[in-house]
C-alpha atoms as a PDB file:
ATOM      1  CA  UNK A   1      -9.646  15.854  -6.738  1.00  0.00           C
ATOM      2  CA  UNK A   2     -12.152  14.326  -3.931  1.00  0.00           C
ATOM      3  CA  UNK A   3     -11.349  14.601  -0.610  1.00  0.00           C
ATOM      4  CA  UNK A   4     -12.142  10.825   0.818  1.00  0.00           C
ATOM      5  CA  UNK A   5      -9.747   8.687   2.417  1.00  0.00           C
ATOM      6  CA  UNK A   6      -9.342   5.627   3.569  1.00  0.00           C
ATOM      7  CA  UNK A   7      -7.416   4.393   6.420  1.00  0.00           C
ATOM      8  CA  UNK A   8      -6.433   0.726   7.397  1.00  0.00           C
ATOM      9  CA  UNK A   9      -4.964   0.089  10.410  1.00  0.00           C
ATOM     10  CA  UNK A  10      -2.938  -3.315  11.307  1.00  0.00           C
ATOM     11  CA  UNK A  11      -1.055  -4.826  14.256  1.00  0.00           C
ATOM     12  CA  UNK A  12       1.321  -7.022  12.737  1.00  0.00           C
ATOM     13  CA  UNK A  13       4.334  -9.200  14.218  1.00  0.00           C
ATOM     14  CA  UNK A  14       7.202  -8.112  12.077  1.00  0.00           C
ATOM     15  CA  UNK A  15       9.515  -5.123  13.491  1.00  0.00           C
ATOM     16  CA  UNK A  16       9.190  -1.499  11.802  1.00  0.00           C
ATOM     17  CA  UNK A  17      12.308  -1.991   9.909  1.00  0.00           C
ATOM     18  CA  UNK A  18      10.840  -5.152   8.261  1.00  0.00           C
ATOM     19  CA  UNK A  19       7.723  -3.571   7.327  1.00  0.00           C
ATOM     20  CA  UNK A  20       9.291  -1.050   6.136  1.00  0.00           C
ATOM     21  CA  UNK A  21      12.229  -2.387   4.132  1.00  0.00           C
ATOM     22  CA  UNK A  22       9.213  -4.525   2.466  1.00  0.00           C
ATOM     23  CA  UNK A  23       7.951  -1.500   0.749  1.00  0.00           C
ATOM     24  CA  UNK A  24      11.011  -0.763  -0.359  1.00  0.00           C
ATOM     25  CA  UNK A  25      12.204  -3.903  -2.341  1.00  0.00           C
ATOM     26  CA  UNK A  26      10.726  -4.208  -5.957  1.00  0.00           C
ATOM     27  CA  UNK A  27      11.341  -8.460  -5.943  1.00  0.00           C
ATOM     28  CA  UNK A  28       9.174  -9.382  -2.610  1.00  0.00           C
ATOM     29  CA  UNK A  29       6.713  -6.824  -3.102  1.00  0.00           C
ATOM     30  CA  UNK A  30       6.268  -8.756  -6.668  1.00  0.00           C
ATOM     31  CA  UNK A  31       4.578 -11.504  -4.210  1.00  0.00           C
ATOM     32  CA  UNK A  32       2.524  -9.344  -1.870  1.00  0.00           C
ATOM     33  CA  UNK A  33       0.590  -6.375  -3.727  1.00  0.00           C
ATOM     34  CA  UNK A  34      -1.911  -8.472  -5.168  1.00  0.00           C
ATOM     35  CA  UNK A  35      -5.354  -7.234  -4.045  1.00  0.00           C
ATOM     36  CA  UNK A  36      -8.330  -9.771  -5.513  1.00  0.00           C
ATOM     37  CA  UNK A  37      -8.535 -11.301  -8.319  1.00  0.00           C
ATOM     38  CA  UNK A  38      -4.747 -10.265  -8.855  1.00  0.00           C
ATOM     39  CA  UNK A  39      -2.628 -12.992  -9.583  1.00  0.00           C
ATOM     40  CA  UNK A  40       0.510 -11.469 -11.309  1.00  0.00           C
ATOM     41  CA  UNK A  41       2.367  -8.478 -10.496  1.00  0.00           C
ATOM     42  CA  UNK A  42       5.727  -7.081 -11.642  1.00  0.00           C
ATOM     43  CA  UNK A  43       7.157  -4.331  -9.817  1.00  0.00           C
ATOM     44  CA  UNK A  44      10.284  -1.949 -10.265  1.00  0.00           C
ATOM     45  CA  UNK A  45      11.030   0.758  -7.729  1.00  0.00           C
ATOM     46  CA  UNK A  46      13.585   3.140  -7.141  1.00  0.00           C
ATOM     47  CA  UNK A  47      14.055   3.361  -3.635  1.00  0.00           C
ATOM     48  CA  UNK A  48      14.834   6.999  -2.325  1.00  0.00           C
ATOM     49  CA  UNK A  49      12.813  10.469  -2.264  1.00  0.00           C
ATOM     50  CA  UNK A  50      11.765  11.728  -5.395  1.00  0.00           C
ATOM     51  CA  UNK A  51      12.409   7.945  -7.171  1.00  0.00           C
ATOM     52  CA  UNK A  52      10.005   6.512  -8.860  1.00  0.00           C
ATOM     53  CA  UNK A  53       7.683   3.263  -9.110  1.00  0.00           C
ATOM     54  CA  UNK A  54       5.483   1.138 -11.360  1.00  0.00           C
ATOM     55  CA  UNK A  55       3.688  -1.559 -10.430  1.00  0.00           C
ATOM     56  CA  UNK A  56       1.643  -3.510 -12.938  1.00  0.00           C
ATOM     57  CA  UNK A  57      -1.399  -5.961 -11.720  1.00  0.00           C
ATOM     58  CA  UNK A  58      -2.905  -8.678 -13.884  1.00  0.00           C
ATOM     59  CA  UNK A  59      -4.874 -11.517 -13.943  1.00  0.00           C
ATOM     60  CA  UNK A  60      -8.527 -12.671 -15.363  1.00  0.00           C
ATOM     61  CA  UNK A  61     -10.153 -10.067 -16.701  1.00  0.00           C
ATOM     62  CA  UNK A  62      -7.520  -6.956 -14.976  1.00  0.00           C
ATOM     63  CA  UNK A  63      -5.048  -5.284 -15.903  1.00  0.00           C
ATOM     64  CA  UNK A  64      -4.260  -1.943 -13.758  1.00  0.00           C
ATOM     65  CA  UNK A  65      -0.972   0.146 -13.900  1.00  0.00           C
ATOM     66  CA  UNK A  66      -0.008   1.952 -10.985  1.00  0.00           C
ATOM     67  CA  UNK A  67       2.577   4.632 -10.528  1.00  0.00           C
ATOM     68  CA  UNK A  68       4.201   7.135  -8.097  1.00  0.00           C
ATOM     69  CA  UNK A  69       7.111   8.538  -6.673  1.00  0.00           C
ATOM     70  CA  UNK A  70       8.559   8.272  -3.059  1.00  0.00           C
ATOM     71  CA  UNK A  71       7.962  11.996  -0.978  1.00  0.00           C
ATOM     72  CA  UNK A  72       8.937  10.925   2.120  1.00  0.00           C
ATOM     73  CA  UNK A  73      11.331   7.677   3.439  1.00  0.00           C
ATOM     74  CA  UNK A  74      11.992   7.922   7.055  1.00  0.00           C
ATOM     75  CA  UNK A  75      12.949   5.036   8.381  1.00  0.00           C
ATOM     76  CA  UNK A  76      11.859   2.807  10.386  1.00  0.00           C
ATOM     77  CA  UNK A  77       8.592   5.208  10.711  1.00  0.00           C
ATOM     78  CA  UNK A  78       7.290   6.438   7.738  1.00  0.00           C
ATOM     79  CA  UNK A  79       6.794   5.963   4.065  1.00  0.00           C
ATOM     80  CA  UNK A  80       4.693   8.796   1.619  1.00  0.00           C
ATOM     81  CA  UNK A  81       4.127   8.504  -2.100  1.00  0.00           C
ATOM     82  CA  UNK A  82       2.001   9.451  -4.801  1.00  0.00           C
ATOM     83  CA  UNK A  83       0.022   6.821  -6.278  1.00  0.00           C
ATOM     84  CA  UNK A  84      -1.634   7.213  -9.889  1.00  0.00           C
ATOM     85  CA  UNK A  85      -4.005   4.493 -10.987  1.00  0.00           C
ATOM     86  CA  UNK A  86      -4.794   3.339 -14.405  1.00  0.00           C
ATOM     87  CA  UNK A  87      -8.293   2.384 -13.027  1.00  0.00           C
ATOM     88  CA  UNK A  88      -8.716   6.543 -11.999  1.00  0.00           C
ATOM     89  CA  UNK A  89      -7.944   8.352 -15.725  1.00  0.00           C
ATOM     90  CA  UNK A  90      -4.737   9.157 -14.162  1.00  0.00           C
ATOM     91  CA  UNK A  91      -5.324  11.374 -11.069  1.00  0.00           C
ATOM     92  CA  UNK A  92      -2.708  11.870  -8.990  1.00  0.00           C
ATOM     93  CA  UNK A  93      -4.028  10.797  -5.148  1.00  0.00           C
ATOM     94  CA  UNK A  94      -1.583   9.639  -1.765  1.00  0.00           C
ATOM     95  CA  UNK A  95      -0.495   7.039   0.204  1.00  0.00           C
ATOM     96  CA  UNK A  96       0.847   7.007   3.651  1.00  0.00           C
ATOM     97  CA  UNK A  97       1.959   4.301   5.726  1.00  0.00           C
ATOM     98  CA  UNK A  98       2.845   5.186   9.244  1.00  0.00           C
ATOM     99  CA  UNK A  99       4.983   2.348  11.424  1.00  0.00           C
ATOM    100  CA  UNK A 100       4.511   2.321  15.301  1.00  0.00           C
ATOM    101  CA  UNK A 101       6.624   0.000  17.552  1.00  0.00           C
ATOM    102  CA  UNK A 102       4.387  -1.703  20.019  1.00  0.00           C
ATOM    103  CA  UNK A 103       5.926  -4.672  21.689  1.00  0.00           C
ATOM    104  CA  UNK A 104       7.582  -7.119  19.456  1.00  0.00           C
ATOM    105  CA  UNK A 105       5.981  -5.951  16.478  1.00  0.00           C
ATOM    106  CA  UNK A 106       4.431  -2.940  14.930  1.00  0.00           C
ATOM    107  CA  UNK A 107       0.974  -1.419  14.376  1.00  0.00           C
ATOM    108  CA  UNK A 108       0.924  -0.175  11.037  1.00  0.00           C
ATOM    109  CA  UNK A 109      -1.624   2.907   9.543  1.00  0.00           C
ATOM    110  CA  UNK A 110      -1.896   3.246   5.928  1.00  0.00           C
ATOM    111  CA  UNK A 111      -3.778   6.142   4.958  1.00  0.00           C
ATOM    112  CA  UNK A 112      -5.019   6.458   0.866  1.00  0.00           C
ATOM    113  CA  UNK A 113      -6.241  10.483   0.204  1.00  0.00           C
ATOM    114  CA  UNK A 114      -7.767  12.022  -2.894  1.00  0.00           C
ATOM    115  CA  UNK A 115      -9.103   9.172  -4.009  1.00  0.00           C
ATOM    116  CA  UNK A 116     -12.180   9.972  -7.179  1.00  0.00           C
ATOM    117  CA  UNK A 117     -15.306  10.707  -5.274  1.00  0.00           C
ATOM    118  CA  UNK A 118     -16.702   7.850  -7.920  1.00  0.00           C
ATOM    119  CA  UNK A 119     -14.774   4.992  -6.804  1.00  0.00           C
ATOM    120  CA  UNK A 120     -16.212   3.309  -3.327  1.00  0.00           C
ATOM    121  CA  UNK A 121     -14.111   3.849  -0.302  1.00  0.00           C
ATOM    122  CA  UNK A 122     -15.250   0.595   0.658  1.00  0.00           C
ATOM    123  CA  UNK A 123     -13.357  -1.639  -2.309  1.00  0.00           C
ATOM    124  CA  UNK A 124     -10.292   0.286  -1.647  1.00  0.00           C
ATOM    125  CA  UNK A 125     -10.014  -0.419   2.254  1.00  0.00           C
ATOM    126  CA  UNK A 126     -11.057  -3.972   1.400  1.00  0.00           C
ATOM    127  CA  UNK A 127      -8.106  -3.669  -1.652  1.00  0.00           C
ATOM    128  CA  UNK A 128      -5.375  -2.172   0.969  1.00  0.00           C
ATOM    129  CA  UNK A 129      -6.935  -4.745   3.445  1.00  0.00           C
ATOM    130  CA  UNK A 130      -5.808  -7.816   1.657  1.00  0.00           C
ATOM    131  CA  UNK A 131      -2.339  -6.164   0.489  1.00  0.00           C
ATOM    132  CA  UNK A 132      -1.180  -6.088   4.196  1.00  0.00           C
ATOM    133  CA  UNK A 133      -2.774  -9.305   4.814  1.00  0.00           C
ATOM    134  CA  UNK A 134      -0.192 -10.608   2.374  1.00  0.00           C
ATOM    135  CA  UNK A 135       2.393  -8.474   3.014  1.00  0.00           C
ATOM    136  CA  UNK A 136       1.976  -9.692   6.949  1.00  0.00           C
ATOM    137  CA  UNK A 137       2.440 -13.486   5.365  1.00  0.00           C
ATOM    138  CA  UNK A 138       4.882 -12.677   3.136  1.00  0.00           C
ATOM    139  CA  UNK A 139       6.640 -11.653   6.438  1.00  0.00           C
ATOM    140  CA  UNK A 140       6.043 -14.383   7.841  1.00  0.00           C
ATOM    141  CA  UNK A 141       3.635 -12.722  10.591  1.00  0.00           C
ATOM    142  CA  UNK A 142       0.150 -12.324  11.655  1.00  0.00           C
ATOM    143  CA  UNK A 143      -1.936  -8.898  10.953  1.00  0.00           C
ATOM    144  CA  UNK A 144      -5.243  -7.670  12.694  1.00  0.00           C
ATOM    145  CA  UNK A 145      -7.831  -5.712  10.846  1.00  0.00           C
ATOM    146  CA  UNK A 146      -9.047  -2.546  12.066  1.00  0.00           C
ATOM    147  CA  UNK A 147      -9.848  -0.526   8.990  1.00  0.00           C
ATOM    148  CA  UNK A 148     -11.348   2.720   8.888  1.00  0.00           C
ATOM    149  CA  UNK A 149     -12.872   5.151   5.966  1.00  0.00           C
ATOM    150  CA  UNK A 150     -13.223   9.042   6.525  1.00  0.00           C
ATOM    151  CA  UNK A 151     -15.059  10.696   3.393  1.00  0.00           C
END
């Protein structure tokens, strides 16, 4: 297991408790996890600690499965899974996303760690980067990019 991490930060207009219901609803999320060249993804998700995910990306050329289970739900604040990626042989690494009110919206801070030291830190905050962007549109809201990379 490497160490790195990533962290992408975003302001976005939605409330908490949209942002974080979206991460939590298998049909919508269908619509906004698709990083690059992704242009199909089916999800299923079950909803509650220690449940369980897949989410399969396609398109030209790709085809990545990704996997996980929920560790922490605490809503409206803060979501923590595992995340295994087809692209990474398999090893096991973590996602947080942390939701702070700030006026009418809600700055967001997702944090990937144990990433493989081999893949670049900078495709996956660019990856992550353009998931909220269309998570933020699929919420009808704007998002501001501050990402961030830690190794």
């Amino acid at each position: 297991m490497s160490e790195q991490t990533v962290t992408v930060r975003r302001r976005m207009a939605a409330s908490c408790e949209e942002l974080f219901d979206a991460w939590l609803e298998a049909e919508g999320m269908a619509k906004w996890m698709m990083p690059g060249a992704v242009t199909r993804c089916e999800v299923e998700l079950d909803p509650r600690v220690g449940g369980q995910f897949r989410i399969r990306m396609s398109g030209p050329g790709i085809e990545v499965m990704n996997t996980g289970a929920f560790r922490v739900l605490e809503r409206p604040s803060k979501l923590e899974f595992s995340w295994i990626s087809s692209r990474w042989g398999g090893e096991e690494t973590f996602v947080t996303v942390e939701l702070q009110p700030n006026g009418g919206g809600c700055d967001l801070l997702l944090t990937h760690r144990r990433f493989p030291a081999e893949h670049s830190a900078e495709q996956l905050m660019d990856g992550w980067g353009r998931i909220l962007e269309s998570l933020g549109e699929h919420l009808g809201s704007g998002a501001q990019d501050r990402p961030s990379a830690r190794r």
